[in-house]
C-alpha atoms as a PDB file:
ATOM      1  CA  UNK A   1       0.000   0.000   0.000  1.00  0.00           C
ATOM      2  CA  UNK A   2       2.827   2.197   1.110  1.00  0.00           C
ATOM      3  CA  UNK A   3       4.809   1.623  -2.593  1.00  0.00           C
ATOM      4  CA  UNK A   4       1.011   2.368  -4.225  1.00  0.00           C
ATOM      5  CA  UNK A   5       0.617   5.377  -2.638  1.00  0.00           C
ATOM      6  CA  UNK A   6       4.107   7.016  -3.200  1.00  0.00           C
ATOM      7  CA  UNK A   7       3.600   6.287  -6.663  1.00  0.00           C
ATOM      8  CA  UNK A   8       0.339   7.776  -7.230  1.00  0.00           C
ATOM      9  CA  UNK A   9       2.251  10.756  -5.352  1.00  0.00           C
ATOM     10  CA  UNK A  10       4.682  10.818  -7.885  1.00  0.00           C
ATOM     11  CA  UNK A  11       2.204  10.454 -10.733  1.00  0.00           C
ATOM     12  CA  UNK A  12      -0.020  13.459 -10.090  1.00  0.00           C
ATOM     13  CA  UNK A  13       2.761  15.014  -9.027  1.00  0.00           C
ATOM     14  CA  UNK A  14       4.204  14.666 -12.638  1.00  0.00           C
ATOM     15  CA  UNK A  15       0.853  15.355 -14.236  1.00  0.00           C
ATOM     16  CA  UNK A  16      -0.144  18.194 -12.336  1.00  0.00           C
ATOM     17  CA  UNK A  17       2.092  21.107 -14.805  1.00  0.00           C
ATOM     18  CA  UNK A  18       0.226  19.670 -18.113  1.00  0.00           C
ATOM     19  CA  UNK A  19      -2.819  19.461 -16.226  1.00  0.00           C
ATOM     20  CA  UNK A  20      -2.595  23.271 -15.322  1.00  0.00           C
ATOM     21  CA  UNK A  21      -1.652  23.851 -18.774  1.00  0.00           C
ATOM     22  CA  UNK A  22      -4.644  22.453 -19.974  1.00  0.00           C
ATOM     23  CA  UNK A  23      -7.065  24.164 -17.812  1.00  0.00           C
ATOM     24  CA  UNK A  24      -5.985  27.106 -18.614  1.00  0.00           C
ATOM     25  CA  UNK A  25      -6.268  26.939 -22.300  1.00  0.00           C
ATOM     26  CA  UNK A  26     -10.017  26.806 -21.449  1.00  0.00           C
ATOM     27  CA  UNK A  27      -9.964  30.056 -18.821  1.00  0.00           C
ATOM     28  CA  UNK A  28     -10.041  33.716 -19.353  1.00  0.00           C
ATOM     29  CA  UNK A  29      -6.585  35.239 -18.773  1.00  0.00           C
ATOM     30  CA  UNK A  30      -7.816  36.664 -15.712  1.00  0.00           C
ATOM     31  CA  UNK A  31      -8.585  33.140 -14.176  1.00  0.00           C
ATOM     32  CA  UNK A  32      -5.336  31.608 -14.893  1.00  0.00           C
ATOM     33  CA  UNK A  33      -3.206  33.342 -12.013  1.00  0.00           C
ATOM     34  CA  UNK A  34      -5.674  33.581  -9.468  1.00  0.00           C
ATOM     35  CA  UNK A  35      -4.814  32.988  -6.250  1.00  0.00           C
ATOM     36  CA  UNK A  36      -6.079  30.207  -5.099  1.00  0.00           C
ATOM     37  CA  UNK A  37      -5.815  28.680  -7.761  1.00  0.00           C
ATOM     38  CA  UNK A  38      -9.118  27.785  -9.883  1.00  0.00           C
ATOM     39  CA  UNK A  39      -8.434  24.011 -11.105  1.00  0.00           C
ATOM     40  CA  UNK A  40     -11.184  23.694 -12.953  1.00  0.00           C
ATOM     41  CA  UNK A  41     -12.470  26.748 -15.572  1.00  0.00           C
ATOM     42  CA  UNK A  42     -15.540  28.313 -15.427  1.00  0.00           C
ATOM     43  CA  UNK A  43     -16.983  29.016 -17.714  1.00  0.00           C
ATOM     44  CA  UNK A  44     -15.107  26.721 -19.996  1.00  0.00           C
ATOM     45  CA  UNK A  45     -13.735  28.991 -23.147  1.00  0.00           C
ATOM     46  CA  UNK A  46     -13.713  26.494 -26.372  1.00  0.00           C
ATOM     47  CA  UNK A  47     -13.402  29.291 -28.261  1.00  0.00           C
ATOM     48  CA  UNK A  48      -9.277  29.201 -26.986  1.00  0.00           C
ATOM     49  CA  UNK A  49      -8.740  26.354 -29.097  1.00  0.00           C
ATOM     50  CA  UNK A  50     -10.632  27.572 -31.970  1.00  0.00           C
ATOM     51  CA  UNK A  51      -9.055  30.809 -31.998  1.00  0.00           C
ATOM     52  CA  UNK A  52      -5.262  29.267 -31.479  1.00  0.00           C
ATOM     53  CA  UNK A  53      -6.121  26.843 -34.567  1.00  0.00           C
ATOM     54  CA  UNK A  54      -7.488  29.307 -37.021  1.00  0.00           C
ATOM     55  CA  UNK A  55      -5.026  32.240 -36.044  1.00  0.00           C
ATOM     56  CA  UNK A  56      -3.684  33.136 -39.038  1.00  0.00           C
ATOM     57  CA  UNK A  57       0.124  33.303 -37.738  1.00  0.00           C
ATOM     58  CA  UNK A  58      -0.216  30.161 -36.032  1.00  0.00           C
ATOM     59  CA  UNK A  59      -1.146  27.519 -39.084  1.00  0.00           C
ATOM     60  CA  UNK A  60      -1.640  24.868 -37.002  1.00  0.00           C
ATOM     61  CA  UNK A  61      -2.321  21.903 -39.247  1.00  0.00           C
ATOM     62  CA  UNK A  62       0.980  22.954 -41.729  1.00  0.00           C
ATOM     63  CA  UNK A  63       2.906  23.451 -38.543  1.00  0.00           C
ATOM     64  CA  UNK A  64       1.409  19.840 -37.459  1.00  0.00           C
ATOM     65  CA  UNK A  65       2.459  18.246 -40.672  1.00  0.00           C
ATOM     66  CA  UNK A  66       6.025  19.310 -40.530  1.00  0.00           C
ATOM     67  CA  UNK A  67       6.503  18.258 -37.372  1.00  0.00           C
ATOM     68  CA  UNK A  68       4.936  14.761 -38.483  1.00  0.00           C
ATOM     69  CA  UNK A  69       7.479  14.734 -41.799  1.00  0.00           C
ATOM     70  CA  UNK A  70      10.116  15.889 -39.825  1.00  0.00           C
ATOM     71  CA  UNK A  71       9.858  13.561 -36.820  1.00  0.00           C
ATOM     72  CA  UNK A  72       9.004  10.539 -38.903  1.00  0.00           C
ATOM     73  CA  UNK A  73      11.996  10.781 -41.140  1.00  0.00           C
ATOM     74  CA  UNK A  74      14.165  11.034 -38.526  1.00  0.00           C
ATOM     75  CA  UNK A  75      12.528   8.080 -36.532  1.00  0.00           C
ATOM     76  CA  UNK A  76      12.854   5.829 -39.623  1.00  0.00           C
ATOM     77  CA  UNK A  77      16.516   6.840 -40.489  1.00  0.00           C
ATOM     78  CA  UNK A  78      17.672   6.287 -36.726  1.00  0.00           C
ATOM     79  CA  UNK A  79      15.736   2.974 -36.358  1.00  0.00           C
ATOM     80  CA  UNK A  80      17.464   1.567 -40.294  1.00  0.00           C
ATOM     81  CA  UNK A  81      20.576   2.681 -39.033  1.00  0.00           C
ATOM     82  CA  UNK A  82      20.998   2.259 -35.764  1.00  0.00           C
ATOM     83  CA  UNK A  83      19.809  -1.294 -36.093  1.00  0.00           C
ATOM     84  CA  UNK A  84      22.062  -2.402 -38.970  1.00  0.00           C
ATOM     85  CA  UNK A  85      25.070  -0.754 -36.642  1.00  0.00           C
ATOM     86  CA  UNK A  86      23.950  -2.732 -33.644  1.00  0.00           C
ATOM     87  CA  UNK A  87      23.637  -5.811 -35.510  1.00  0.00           C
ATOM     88  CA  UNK A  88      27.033  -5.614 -36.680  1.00  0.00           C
ATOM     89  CA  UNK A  89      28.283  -4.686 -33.448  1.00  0.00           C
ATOM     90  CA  UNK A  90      26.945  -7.585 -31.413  1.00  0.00           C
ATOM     91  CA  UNK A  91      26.373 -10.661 -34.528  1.00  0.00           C
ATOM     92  CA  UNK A  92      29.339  -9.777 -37.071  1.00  0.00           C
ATOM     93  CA  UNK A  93      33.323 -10.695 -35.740  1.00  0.00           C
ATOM     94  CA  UNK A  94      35.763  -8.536 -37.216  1.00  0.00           C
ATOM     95  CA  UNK A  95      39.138  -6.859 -36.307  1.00  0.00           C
ATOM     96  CA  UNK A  96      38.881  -4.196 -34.210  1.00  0.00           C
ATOM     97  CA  UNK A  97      34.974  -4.875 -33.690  1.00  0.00           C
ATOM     98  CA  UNK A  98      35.354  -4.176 -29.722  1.00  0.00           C
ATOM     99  CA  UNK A  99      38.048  -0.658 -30.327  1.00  0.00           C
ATOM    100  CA  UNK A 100      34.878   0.982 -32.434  1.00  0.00           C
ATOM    101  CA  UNK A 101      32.261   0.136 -30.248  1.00  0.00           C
ATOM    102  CA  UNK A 102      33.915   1.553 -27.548  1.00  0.00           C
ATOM    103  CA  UNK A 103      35.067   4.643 -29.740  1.00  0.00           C
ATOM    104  CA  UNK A 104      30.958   5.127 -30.924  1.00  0.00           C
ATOM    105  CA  UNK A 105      29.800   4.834 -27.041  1.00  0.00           C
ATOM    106  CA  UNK A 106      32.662   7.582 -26.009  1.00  0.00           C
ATOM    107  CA  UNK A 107      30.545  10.027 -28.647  1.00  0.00           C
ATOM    108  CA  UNK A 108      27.976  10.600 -26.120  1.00  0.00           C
ATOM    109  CA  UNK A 109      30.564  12.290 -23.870  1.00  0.00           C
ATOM    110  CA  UNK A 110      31.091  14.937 -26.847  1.00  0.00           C
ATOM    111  CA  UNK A 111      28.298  18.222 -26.359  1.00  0.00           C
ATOM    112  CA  UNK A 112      26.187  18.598 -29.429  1.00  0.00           C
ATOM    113  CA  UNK A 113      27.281  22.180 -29.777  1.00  0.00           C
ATOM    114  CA  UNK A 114      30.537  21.267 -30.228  1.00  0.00           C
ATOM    115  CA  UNK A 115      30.377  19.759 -33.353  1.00  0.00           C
ATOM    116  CA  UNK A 116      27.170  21.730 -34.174  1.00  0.00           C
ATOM    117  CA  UNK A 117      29.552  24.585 -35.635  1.00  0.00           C
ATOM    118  CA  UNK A 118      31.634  22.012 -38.581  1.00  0.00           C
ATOM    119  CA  UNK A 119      28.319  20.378 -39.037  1.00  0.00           C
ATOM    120  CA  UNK A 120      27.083  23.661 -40.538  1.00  0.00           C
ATOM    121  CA  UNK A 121      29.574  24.460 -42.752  1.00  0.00           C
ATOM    122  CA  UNK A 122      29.457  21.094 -44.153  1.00  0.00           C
ATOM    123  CA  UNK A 123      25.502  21.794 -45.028  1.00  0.00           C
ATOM    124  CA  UNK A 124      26.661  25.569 -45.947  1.00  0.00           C
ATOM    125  CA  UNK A 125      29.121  24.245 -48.653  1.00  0.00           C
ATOM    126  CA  UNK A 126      26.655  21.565 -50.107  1.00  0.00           C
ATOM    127  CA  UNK A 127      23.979  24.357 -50.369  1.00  0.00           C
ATOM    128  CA  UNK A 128      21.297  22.451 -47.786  1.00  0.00           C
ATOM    129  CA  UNK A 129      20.743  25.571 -45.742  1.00  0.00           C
ATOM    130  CA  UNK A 130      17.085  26.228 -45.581  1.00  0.00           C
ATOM    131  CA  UNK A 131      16.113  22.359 -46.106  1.00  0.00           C
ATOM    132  CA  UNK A 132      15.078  19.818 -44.149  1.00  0.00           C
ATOM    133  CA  UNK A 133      18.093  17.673 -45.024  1.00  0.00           C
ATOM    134  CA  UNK A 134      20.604  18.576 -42.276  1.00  0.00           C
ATOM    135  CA  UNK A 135      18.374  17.626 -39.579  1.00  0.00           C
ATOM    136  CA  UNK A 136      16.776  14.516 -41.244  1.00  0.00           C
ATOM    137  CA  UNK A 137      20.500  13.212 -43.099  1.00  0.00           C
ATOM    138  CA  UNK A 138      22.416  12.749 -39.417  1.00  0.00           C
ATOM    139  CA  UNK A 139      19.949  10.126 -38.741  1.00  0.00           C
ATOM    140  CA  UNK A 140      20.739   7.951 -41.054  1.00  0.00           C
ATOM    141  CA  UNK A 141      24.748   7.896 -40.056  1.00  0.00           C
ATOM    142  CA  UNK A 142      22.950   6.255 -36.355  1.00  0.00           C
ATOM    143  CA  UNK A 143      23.056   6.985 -32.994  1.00  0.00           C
ATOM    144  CA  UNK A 144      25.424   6.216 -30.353  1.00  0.00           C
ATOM    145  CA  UNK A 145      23.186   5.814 -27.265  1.00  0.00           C
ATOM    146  CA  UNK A 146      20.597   3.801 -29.477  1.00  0.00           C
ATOM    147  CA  UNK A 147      23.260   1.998 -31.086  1.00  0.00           C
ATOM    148  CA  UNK A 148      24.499   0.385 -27.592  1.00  0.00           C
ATOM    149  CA  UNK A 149      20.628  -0.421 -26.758  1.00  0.00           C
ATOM    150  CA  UNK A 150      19.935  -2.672 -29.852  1.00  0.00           C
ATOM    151  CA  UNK A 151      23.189  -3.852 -29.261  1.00  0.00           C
ATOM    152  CA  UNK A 152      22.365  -5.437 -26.042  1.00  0.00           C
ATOM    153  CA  UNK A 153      18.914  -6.659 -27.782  1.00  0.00           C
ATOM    154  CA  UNK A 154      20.773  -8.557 -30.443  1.00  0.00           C
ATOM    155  CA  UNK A 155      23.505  -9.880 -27.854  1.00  0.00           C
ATOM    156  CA  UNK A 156      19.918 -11.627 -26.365  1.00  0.00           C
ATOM    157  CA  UNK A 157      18.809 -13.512 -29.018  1.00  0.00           C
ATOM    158  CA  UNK A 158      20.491 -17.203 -29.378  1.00  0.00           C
ATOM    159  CA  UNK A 159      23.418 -17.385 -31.909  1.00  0.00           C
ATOM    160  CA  UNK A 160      21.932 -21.014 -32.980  1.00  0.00           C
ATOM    161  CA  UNK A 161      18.909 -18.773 -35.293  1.00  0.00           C
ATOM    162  CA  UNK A 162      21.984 -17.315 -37.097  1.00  0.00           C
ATOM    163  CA  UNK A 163      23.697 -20.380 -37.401  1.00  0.00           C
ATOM    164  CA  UNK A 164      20.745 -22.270 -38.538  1.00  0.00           C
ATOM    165  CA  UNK A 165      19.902 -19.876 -41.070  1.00  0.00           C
ATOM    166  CA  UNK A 166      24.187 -20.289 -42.792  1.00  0.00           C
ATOM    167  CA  UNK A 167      23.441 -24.121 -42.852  1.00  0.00           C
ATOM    168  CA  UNK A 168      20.137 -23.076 -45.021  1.00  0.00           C
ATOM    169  CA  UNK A 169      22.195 -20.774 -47.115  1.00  0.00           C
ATOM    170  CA  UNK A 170      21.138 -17.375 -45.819  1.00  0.00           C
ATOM    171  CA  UNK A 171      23.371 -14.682 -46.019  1.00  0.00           C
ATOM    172  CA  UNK A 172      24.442 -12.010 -43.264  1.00  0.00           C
ATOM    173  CA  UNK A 173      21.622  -9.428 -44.320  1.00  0.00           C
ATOM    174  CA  UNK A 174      19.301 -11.802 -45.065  1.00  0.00           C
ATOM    175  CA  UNK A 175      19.615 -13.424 -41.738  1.00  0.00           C
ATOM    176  CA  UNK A 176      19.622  -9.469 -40.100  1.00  0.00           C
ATOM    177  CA  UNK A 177      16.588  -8.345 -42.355  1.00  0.00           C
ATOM    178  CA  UNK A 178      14.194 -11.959 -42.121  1.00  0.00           C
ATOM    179  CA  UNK A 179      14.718 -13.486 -38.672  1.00  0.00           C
ATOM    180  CA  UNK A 180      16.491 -10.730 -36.443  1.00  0.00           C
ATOM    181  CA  UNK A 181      14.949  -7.543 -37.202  1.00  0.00           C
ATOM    182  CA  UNK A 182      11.455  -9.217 -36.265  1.00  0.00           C
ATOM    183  CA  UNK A 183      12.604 -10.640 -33.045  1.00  0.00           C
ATOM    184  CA  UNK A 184      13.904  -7.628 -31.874  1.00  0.00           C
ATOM    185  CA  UNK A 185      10.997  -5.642 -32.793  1.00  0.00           C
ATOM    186  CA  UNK A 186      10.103  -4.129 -29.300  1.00  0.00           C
ATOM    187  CA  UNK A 187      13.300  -2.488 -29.242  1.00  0.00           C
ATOM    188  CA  UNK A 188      12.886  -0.911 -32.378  1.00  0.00           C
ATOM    189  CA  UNK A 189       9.656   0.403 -30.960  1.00  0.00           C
ATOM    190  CA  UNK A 190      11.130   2.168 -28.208  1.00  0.00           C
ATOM    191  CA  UNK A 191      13.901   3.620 -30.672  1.00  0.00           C
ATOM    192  CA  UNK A 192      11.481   4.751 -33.062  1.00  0.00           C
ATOM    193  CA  UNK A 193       9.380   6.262 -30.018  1.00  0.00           C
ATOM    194  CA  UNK A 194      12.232   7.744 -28.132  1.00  0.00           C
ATOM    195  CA  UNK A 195      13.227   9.309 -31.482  1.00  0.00           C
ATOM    196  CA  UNK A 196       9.815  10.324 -32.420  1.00  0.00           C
ATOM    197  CA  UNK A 197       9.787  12.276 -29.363  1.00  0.00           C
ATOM    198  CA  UNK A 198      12.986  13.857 -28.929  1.00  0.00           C
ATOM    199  CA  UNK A 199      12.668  15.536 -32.457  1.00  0.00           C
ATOM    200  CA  UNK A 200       9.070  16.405 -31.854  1.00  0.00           C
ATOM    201  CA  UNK A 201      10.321  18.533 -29.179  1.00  0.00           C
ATOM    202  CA  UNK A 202      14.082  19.557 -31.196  1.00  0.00           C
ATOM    203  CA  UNK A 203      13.903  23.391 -31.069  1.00  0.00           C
ATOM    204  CA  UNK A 204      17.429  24.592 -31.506  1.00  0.00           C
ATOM    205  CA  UNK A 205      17.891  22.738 -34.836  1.00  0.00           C
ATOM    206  CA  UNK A 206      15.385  24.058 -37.100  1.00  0.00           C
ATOM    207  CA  UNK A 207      15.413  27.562 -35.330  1.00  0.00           C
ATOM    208  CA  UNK A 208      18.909  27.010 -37.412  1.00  0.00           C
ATOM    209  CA  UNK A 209      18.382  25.615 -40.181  1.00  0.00           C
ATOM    210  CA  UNK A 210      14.678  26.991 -41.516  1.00  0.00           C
ATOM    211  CA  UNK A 211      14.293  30.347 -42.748  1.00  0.00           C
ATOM    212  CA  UNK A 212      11.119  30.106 -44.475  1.00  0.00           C
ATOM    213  CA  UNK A 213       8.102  29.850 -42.141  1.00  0.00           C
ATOM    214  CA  UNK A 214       6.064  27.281 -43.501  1.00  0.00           C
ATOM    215  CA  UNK A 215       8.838  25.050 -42.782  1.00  0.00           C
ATOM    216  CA  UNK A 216       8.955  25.436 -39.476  1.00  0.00           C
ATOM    217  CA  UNK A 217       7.999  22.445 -37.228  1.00  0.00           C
ATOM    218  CA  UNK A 218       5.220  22.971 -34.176  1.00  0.00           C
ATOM    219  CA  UNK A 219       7.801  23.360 -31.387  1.00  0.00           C
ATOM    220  CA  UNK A 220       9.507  26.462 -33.654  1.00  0.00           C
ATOM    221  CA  UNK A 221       5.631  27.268 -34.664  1.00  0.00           C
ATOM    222  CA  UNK A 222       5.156  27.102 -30.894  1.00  0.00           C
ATOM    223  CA  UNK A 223       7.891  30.237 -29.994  1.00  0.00           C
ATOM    224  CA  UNK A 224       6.537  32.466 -33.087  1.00  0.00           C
ATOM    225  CA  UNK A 225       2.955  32.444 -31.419  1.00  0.00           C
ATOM    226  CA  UNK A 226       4.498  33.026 -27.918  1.00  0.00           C
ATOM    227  CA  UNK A 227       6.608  36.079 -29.205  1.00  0.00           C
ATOM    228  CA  UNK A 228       3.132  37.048 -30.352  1.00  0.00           C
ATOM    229  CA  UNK A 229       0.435  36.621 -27.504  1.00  0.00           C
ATOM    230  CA  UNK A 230       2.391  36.951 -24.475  1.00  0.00           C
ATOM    231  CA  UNK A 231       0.032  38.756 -22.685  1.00  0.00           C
ATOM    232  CA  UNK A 232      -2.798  36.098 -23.959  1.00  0.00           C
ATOM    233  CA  UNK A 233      -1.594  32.969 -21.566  1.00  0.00           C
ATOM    234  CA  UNK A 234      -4.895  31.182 -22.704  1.00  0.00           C
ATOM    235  CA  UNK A 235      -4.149  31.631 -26.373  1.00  0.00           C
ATOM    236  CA  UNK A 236      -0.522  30.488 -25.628  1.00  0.00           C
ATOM    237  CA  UNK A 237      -1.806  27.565 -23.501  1.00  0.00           C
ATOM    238  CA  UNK A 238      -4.094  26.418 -25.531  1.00  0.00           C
ATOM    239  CA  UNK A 239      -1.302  26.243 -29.017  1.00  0.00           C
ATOM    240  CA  UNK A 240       0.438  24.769 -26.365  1.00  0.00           C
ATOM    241  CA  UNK A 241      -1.801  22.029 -25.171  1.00  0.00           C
ATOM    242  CA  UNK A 242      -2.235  21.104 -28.897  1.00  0.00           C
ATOM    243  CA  UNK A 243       1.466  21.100 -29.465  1.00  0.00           C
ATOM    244  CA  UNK A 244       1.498  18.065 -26.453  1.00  0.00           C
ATOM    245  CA  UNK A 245      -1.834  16.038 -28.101  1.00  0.00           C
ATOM    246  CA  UNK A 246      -0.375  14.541 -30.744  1.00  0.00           C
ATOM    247  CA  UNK A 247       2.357  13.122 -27.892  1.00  0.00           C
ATOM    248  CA  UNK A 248      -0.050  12.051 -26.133  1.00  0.00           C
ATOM    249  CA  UNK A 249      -1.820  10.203 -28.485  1.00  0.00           C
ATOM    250  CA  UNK A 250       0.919   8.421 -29.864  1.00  0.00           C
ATOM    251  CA  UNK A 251       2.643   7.045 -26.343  1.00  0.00           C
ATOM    252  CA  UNK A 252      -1.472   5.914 -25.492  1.00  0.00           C
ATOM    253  CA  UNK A 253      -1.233   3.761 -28.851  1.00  0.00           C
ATOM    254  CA  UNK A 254       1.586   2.313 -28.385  1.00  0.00           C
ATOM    255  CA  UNK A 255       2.146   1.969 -25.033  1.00  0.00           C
ATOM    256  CA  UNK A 256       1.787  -1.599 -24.833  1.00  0.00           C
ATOM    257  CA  UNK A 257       4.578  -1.686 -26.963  1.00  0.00           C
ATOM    258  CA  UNK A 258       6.696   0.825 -25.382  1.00  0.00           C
ATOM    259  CA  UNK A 259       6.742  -0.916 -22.383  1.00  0.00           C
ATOM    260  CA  UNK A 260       7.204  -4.524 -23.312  1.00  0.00           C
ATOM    261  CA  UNK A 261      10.656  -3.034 -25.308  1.00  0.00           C
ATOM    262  CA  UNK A 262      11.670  -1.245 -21.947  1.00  0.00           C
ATOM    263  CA  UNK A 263      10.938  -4.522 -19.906  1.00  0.00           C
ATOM    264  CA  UNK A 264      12.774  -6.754 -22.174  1.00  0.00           C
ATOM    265  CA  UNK A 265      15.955  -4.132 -23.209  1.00  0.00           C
ATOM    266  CA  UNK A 266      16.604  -4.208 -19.075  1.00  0.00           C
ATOM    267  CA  UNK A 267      16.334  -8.166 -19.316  1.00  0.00           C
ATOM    268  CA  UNK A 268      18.259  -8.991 -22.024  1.00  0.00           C
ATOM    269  CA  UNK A 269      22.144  -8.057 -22.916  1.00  0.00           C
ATOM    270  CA  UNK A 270      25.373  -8.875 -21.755  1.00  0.00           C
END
């Protein structure tokens, strides 16, 4: 009962700053500071939402999609990747196998910023400024942290299915693409969902690398409307709380599978 109730603490604990962000997308701006505080609105104010959806420097639903094309692309290229680099890591024997692992993991020591500055001047010189290709392209070249996680998911799985599949005649990728790629697929649901998330949320990226604004993804959409209405907290809470509802949708989907790939990548690995 004890371990139940400190949990629930922590829970609503959590939950409490997107539940007061929701609320007050559907108050008056006077309500929203009030002290106490109101923690439910009355009278409820739909017309928030409407107004933050059809506000003409807020396109929502353009704003939505490139968040969607930009996310997704990313998820996909880090998944292919980051799988095929894992699988090579813990299947495939090969000189110096154990040196490169160890020099990928040491990459997560190194701050993004300090390689942000050569990574831009790369893009500058191949004319990609302005595109969505120098925050999608790095995906596909892996990631370190994901990397070591599939890693330890394909370290799990029995070396006889590889072995069995030679003695049939099945090559290295065909053995990685057919038979280990499925068996590993709750891991590759947490990497695409980790992924998904983290770039949902990227902000210092595209405030880079866009220029034109019907590029720009819903966190970037997200500052433009605050530099706007930020006097109107229940216009800004309510872009806000729509900014979060996709999220939110998407981890209550898949959930099931989130969760068994967090279960089993703590089981498995050596």
């Amino acid at each position: 009962m004890v371990r139940h109730v400190l949990l629930a603490a922590i829970v609503i604990a959590l939950l409490v700053p997107f539940y007061w962000m929701a609320i007050s997308a559907l108050k008056d701006n006077g309500q929203i500071f009030t002290r106490p505080l109101q923690w439910w609105p009355h009278p409820i104010r739909w017309d928030n939402v409407l107004r933050a959806l059809h506000y003409p420097g807020f396109p929502f639903l353009r704003f939505l999609w490139n968040s969607v094309f930009y996310a997704g692309w990313v998820s996909l290229g880090t998944v292919l990747s980051c799988a095929a680099v894992g699988y090579g890591f813990a299947r495939l024997h090969f000189p110096g196998r154990d040196l490169l692992f160890a020099i990928t993991i040491s990459t997560m020591l190194i701050p993004g910023i300090v390689i942000f500055i050569p990574t831009f001047v790369l893009f500058k010189y191949l004319g990609l400024l302005g595109t969505y290709a120098p925050l999608i392209a790095p995906a596909f070249l892996g990631n370190a942290f994901f990397i070591f996680l599939l890693r330890q998911f394909f370290l799990g799985l029995p070396q006889e299915l590889s072995d069995a599949a030679r003695m049939d005649g099945a090559g290295e990728l065909r053995i990685f693409w057919q038979i280990m790629l499925p068996l590993v697929r709750p891991a590759l649901m947490v990497t695409a969902l980790l992924s998904f998330i983290w770039t949902w949320h990227e902000f210092f990226g595209p405030l880079i690398y866009l220029s034109d604004r019907s590029q720009y993804p819903l966190s970037l959409g997200l500052f433009a409307f605050r530099a706007q209405h930020t006097t109107e907290w229940s216009l800004l809470m309510a872009a806000a709380t729509l900014t979060t509802l996709p999220l939110v949708v998407l981890f209550f989907c898949s959930q099931r599978s989130f969760l068994e790939g967090m279960s089993f990548t703590g089981m498995k690995g050596s």
